[in-house]
Protein backbone atom coordinates (compact mmCIF):
# COMPACT_ATOMS: atom_id res chain seq x y z
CA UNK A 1 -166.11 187.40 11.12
CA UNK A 2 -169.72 186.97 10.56
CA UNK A 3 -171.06 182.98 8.79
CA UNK A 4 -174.22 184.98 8.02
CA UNK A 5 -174.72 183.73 4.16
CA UNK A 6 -178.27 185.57 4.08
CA UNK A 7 -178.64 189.32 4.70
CA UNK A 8 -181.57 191.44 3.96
CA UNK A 9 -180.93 195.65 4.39
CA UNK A 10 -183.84 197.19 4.51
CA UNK A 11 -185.35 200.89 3.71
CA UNK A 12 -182.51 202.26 2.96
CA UNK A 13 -181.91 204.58 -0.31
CA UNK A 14 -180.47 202.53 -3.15
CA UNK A 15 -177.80 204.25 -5.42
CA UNK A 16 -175.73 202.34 -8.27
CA UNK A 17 -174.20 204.87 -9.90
CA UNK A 18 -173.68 202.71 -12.56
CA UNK A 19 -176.54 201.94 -14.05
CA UNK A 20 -178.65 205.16 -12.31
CA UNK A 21 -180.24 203.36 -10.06
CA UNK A 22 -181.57 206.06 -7.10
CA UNK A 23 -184.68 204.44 -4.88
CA UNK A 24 -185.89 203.48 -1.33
CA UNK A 25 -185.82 199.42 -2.38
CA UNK A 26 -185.13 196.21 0.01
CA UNK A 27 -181.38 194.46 -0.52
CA UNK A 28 -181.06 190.85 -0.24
CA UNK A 29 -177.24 189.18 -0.40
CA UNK A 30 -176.94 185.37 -0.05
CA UNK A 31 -173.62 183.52 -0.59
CA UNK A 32 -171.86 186.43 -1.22
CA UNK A 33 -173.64 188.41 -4.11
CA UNK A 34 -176.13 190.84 -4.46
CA UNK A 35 -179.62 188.00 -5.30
CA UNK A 36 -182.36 190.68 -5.24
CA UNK A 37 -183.09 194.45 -5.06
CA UNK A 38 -186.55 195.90 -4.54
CA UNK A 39 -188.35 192.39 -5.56
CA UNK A 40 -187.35 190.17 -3.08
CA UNK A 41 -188.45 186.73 -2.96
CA UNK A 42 -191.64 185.65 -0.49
CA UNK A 43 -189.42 182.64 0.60
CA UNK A 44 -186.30 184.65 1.24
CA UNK A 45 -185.10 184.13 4.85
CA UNK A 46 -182.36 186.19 6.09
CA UNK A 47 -180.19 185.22 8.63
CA UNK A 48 -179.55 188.64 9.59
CA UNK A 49 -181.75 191.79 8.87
CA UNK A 50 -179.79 195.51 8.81
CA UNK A 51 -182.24 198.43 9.51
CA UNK A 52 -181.27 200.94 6.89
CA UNK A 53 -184.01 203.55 7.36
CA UNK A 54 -182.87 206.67 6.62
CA UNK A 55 -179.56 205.69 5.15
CA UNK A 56 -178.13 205.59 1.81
CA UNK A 57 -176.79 201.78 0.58
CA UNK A 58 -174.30 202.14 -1.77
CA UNK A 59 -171.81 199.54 -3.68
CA UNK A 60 -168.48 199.67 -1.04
CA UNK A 61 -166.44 202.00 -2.33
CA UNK A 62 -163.54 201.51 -4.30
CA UNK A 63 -159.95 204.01 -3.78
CA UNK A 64 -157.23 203.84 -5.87
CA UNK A 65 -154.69 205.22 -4.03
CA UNK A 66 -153.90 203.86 -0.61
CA UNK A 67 -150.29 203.46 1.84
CA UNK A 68 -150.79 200.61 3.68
CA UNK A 69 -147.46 200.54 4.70
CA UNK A 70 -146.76 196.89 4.48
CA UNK A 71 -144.11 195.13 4.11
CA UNK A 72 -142.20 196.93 6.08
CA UNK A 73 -144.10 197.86 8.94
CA UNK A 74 -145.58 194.37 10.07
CA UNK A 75 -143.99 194.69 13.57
CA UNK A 76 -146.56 197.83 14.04
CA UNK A 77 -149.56 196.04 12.67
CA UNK A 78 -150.14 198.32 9.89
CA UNK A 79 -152.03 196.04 7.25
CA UNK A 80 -154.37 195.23 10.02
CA UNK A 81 -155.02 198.88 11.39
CA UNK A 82 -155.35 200.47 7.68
CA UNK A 83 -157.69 197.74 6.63
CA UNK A 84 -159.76 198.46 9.58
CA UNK A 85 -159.98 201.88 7.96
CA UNK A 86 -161.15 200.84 5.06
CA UNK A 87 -163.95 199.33 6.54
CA UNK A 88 -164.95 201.90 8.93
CA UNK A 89 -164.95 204.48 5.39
CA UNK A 90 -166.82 201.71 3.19
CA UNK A 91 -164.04 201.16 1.68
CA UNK A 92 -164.19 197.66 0.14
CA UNK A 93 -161.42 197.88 -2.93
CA UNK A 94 -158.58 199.56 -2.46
CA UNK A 95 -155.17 200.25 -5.06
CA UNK A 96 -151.84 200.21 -2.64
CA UNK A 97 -148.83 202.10 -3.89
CA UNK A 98 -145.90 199.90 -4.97
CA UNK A 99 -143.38 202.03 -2.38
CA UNK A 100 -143.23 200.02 0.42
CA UNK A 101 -139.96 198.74 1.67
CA UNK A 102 -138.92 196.20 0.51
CA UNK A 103 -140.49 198.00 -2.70
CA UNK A 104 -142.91 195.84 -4.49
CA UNK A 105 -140.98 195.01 -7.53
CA UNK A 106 -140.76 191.21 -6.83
CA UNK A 107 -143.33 188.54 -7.14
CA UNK A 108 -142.69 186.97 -3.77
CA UNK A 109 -143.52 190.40 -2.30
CA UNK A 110 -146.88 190.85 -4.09
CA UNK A 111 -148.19 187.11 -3.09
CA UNK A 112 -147.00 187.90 0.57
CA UNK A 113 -148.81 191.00 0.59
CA UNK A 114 -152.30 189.77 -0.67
CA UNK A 115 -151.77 186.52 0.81
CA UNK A 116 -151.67 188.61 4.44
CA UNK A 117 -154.88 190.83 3.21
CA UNK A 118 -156.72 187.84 1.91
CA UNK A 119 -156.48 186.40 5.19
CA UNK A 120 -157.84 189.28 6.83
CA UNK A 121 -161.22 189.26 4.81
CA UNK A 122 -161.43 192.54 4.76
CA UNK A 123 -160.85 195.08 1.83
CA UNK A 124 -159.83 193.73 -1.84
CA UNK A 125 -156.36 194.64 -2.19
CA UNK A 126 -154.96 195.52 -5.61
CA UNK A 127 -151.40 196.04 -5.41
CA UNK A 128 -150.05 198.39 -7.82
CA UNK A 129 -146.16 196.96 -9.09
CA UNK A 130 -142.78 199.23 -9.33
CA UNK A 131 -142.58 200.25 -12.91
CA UNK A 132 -138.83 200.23 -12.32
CA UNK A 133 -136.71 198.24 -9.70
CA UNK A 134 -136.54 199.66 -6.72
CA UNK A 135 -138.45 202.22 -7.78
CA UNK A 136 -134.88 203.82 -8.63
CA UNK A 137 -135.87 205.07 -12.55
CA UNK A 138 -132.99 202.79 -14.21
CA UNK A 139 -134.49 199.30 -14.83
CA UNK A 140 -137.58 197.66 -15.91
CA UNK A 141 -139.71 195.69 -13.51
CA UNK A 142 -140.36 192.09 -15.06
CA UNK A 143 -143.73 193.48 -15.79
CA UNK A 144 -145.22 190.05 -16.84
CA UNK A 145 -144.33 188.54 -13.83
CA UNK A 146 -145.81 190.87 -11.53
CA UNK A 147 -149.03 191.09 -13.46
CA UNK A 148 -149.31 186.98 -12.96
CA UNK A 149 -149.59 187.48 -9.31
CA UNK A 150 -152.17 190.15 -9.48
CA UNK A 151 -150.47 193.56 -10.09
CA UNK A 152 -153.15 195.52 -11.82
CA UNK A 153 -150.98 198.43 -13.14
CA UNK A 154 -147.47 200.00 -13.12
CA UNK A 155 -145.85 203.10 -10.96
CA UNK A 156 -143.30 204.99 -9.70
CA UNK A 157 -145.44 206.46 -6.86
CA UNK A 158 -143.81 209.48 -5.68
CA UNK A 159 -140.29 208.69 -7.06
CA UNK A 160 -140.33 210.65 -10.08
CA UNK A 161 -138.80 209.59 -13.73
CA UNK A 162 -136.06 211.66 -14.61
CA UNK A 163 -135.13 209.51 -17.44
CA UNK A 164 -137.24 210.19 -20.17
CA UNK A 165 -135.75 207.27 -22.31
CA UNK A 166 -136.47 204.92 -19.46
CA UNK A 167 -140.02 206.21 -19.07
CA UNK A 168 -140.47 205.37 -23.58
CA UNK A 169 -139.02 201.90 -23.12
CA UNK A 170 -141.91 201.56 -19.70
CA UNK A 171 -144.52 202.86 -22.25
CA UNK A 172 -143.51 200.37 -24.53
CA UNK A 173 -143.02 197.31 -22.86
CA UNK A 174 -146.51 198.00 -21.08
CA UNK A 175 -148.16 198.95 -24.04
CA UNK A 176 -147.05 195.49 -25.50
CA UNK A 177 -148.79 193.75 -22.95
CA UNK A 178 -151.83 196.13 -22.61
CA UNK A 179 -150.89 197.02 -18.49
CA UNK A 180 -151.19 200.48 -17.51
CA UNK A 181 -149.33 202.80 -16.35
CA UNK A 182 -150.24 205.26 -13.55
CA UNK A 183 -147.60 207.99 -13.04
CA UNK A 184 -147.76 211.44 -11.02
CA UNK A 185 -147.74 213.97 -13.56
CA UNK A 186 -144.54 216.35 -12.19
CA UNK A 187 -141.08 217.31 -13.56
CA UNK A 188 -138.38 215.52 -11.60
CA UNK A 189 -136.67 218.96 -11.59
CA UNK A 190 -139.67 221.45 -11.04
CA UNK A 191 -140.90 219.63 -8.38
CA UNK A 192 -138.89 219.39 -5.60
CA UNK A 193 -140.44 222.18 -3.50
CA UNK A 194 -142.63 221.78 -0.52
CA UNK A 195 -145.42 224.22 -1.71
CA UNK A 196 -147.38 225.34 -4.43
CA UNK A 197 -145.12 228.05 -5.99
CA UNK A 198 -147.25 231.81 -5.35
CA UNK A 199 -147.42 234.58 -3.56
CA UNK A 200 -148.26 232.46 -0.48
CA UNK A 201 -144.84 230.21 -0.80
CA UNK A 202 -143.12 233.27 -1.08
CA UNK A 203 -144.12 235.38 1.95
CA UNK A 204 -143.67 231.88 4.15
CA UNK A 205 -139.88 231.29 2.53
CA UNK A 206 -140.72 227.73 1.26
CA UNK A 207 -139.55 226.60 -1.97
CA UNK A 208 -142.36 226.27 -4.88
CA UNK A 209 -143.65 223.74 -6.60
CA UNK A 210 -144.82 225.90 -10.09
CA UNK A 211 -147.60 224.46 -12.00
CA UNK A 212 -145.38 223.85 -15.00
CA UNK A 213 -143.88 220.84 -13.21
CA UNK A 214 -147.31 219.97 -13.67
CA UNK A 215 -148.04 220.25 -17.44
CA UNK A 216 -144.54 220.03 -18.36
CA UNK A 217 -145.00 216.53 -17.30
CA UNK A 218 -147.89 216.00 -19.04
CA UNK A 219 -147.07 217.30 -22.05
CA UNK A 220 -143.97 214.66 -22.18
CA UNK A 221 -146.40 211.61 -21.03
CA UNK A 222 -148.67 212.32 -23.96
CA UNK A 223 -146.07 212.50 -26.22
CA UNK A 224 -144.76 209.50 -25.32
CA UNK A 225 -148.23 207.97 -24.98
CA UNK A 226 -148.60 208.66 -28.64
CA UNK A 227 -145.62 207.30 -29.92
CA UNK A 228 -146.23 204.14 -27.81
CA UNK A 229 -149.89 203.73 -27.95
CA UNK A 230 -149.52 203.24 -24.01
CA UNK A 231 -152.01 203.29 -21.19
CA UNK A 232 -151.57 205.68 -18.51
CA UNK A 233 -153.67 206.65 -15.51
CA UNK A 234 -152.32 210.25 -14.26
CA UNK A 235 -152.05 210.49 -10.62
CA UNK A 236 -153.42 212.95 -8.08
CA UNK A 237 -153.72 215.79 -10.65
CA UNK A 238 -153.69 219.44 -9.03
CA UNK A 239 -153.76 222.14 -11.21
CA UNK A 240 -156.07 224.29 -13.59
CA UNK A 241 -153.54 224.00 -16.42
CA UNK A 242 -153.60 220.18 -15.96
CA UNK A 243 -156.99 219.96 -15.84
CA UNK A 244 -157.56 221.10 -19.39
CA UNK A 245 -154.56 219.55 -20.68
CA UNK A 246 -156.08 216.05 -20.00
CA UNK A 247 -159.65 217.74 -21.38
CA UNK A 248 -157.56 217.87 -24.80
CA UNK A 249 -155.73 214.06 -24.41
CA UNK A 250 -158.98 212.64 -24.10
CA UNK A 251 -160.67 214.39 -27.00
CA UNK A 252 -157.18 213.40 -29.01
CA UNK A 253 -158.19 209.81 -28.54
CA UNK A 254 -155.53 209.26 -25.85
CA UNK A 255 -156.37 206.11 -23.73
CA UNK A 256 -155.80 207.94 -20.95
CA UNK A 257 -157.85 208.81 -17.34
CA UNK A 258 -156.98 210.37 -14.12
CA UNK A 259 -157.65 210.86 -10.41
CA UNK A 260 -157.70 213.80 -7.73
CA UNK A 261 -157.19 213.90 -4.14
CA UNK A 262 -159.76 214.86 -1.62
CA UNK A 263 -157.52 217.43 -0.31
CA UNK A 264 -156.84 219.08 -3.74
CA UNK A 265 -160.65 219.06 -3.94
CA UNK A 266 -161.55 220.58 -1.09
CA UNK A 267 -158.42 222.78 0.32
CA UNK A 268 -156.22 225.60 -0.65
CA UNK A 269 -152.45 226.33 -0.09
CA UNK A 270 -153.85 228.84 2.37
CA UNK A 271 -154.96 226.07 4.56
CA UNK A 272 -151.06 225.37 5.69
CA UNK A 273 -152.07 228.16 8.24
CA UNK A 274 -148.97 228.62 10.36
CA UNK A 275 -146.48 226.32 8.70
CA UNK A 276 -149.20 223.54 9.82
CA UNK A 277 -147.51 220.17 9.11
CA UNK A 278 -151.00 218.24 8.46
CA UNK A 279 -150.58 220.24 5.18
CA UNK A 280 -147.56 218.65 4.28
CA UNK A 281 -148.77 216.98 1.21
CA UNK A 282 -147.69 215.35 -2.38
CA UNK A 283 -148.73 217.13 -4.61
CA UNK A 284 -149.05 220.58 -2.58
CA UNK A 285 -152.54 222.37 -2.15
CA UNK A 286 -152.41 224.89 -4.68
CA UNK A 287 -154.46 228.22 -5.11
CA UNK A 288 -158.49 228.53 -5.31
CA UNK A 289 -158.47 228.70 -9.23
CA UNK A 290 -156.92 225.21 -9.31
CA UNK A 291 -159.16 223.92 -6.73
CA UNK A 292 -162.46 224.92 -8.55
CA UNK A 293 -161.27 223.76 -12.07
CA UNK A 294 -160.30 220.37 -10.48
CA UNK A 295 -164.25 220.77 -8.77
CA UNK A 296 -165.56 221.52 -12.43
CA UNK A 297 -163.36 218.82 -14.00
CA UNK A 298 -164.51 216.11 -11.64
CA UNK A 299 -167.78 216.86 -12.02
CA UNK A 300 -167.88 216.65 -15.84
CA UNK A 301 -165.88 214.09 -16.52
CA UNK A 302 -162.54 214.80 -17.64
CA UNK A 303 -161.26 213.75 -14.27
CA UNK A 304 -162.51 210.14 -13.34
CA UNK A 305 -161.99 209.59 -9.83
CA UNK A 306 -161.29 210.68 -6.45
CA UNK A 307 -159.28 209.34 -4.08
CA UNK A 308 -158.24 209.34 -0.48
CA UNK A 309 -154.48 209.76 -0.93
CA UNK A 310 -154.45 207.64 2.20
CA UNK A 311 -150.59 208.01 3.74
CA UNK A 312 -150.20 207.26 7.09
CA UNK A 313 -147.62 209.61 8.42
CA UNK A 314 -146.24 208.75 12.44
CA UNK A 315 -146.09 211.53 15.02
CA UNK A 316 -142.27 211.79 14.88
CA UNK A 317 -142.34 212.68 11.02
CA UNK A 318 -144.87 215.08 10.90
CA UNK A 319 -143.32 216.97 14.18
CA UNK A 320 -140.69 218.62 12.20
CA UNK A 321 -140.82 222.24 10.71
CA UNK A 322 -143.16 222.03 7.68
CA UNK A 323 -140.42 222.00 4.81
CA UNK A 324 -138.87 218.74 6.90
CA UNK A 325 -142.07 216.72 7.45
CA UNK A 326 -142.92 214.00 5.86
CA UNK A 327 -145.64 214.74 3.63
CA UNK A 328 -148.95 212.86 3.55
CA UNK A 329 -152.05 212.66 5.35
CA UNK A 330 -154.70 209.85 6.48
CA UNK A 331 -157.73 209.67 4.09
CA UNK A 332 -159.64 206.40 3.84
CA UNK A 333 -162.12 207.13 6.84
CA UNK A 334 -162.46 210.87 5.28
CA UNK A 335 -163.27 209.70 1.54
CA UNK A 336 -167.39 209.67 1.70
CA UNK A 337 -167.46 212.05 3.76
CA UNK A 338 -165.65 214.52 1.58
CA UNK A 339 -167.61 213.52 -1.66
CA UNK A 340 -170.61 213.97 0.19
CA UNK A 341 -169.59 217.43 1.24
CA UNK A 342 -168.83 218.33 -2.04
CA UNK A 343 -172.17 217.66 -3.66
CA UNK A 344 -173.29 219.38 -0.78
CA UNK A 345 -171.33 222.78 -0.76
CA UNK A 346 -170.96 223.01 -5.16
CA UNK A 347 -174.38 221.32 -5.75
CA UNK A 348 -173.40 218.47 -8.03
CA UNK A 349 -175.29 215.75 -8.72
CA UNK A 350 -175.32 213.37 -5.60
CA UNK A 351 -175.11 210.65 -7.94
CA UNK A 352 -172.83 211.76 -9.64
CA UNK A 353 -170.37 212.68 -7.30
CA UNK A 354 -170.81 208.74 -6.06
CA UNK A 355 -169.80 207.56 -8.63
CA UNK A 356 -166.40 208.96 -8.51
CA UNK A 357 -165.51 206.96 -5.61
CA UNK A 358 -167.27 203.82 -7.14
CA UNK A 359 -168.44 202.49 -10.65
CA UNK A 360 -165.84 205.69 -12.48
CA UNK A 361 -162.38 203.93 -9.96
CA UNK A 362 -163.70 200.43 -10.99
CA UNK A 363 -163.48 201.13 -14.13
CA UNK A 364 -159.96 202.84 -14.26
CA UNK A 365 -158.97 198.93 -12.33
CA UNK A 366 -161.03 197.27 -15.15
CA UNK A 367 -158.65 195.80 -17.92
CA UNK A 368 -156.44 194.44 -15.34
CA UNK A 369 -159.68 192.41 -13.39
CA UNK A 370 -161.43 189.10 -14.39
CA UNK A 371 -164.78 189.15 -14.90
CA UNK A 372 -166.20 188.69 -11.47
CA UNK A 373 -164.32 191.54 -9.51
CA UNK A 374 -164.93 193.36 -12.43
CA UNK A 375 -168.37 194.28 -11.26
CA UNK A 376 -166.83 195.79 -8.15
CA UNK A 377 -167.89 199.82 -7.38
CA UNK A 378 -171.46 198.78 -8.39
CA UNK A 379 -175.10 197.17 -7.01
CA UNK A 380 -176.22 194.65 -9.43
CA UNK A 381 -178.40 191.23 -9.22
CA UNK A 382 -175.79 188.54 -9.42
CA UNK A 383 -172.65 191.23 -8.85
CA UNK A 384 -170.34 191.02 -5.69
CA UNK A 385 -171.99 191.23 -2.57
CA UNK A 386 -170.04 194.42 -1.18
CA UNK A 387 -172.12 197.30 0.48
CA UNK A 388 -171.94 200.68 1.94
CA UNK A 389 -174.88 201.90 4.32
CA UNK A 390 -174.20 205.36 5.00
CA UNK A 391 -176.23 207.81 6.95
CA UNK A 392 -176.17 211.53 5.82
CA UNK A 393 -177.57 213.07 8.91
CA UNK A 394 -174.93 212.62 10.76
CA UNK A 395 -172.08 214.49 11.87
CA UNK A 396 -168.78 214.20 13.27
CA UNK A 397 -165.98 216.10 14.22
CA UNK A 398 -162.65 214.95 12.80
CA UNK A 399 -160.18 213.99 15.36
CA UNK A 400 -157.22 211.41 16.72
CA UNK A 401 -159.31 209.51 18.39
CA UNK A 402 -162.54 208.92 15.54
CA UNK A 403 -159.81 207.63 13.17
CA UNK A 404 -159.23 203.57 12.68
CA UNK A 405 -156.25 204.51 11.20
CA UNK A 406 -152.64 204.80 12.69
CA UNK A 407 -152.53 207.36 10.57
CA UNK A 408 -153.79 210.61 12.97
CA UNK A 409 -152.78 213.05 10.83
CA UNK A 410 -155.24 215.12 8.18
CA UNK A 411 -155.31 218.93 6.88
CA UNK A 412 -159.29 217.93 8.01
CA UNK A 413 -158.58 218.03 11.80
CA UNK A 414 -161.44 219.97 13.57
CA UNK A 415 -163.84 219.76 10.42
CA UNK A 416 -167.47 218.76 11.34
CA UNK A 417 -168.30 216.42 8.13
CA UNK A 418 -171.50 215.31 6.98
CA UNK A 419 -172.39 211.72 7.04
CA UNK A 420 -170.75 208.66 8.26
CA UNK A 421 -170.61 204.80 7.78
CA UNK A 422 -173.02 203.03 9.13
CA UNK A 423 -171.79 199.63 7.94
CA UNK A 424 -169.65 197.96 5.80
CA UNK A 425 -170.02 194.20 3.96
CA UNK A 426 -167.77 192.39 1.72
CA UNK A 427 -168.79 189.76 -0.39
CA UNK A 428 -172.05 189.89 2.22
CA UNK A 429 -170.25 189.25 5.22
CA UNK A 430 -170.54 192.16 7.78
CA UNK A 431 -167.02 193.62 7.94
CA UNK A 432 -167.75 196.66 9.87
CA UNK A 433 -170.52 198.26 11.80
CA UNK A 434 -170.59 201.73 13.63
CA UNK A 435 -169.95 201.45 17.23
């Protein structure tokens, strides 16, 4: 790792979605944070000067909802490959799902887990805990415990609550405490197919996933958030139906927000082509109407973030016919790219649509940060010193070998996408730059 403590980037674009920031303006970082934009100081001497003429410098990016597979896969090197990842997308804070194995539901398993990522100076890792032990749906995690050692919410990742009881007394015991909760919005029951439930499901013979495991779902979460006054983040959202069901929570009062997958953004259930495994995902691409109200709902609002859905899947698991593969697909190194395309191909604010992978995540992590990281996602005088420099005229083809990631597998393979990292720096050391 770079001891550079001074850095100046220079002529690039400045964007902080946050405060609306949008200009060609000098960047100077020194001990870590962000000391100057635009008006830097005559007696400013960096150590190291990054040419970013022609590029866009952003705040690094922030992703709340990454696999990075560890514990449990340390003899592979998986903490080290995936946070590699996140560098080489600009990916400087990232969420990690609590189903790992040994599952994180224990405080010794959270400290050995940051301790490992900490060491790497690389992305900030903000584990997510097990709502329940084990992940299992029967008994409470010792919440309390797990937010001491830096747990910023509480989830079930993809093992779904079929207990509604246990999922009031989560609600509760959160809600006490003011954590959140961030569950995947689908019926334990409804949802055990492989693909969205339609006309397309049905010709192929693969079971369906209907929409009303969806808002069925939802509809109980509410409830429940009501009667508890609870927190919850929804997960991944991927239907229509959902989309204006959260529209309604929100303008109920409901201290609720929610995230969407790149994949649900961009692709269809069409795109599983020939059984293709790289479609394989959690939740499953659904039809064109849901994919252009989760488009409109991102891009006013009522959905806060996007997300990579990062989920590193080996070759063995996704080599199986497509209702036996493991779903999941690899995401961090795709995530700009893919918000970029979308402002390109719907015409949304560019601005906007950055700030759905920035200041809008950082903001979902808020109440569980301290002060200081809670300026992540943004480009401030005096906030943390992480930085994206991303060039837009470029474009690459999507393929094994330009992914950091173990993780070769994507519904994205063979895509030319617009735009790619340029460089990477957390807390204004260089992390990453483009070979």
């Amino acid at each position: 790792m770079n001891k550079h403590t001074r850095t100046l980037i220079r002529g690039g674009q400045v964007i902080d979605p946050a405060s609306g920031l949008n200009k060609k303006a000098d960047l100077a970082l020194e001990n870590g944070v962000v000391v100057a934009i635009e008006n830097i100081a005559s007696d400013f001497q960096p150590e190291r000067t990054i040419d970013a003429t022609g590029c866009l410098v952003l705040p690094g990016l922030v992703d709340l909802a990454v696999r990075l597979r560890e514990p449990g896969n340390e003899h592979a090197r998986m903490l080290e490959s995936e946070m590699g990842a996140a560098m080489a997308g600009g990916i400087t804070s990232l969420v990690c799902q609590p189903d790992t194995d040994p599952v994180l539901d224990e405080p010794g398993l959270v400290e050995m887990l940051r301790f490992r990522a900490e060491k790497l100076q690389q992305a900030r890792v903000y584990p997510l805990g097990a709502l329940t032990r084990g992940l299992k749906g029967e008994n409470l995690t010792e919440m309390v415990m797990l937010s001491d050692v830096g747990c910023v919410a509480f989830s079930q990742a993809e093992a779904l609550l079929s207990n509604t009881q246990v999922m009031q007394r989560a609600f509760q015991y959160a809600s006490t405490f003011g954590y959140a909760v961030w569950l995947r919005p689908q019926d334990y029951h409804l949802g055990q197919g492989v693909a969205a439930s339609g006309p397309l499901a049905t010709r192929m013979g693969l079971s369906g996933v209907p929409a009303m495991a969806e808002t069925i779902a939802m509809h109980t979460i509410f409830e429940l958030m009501r009667a508890t006054g609870a927190r919850v983040h929804l997960c991944r959202i991927s239907t229509a139906a959902g989309v204006e069901l959260v529209r309604q929570a929100k303008r109920d009062g409901l201290k609720l927000t929610c995230d969407v997958s790149i994949n649900s953004l961009h692709l269809t259930d069409t795109d599983i082509g020939f059984f293709d495994s790289r479609a394989r995902l959690n939740p499953p691409l659904r039809q064109q109407r849901d994919r252009d109200a989760l488009r409109a709902g991102l891009a006013d609002g009522a959905i806060d973030a996007l997300v990579s859905d990062h989920t590193p899947v080996g070759e063995d698991a996704k080599a199986l016919p497509f209702a036996e593969s493991e779903p999941g697909a690899t995401g961090l190194e795709l995530l700009l790219s893919l918000a970029y395309k979308w402002h390109l191909d719907t015409g949304v604010d560019l601005v906007r649509a950055l700030s759905t992978i920035t200041d809008k995540p950082a903001a979902v992590m808020g109440a569980a940060m301290g002060p200081r990281e809670g300026r992540t996602g943004r480009l401030q005088v005096g906030g943390l010193g992480d930085v994206c420099v991303f060039d837009p005229s470029v474009h690459w083809t999507v393929t094994s070998d330009s992914l950091v990631s173990q993780g070769k597998h994507t519904p994205f393979s063979g895509y030319e996408l617009p735009g790619r990292v340029r460089c990477t720096l957390v807390g204004g050391r260089v992390a990453y730059v483009a070979p």
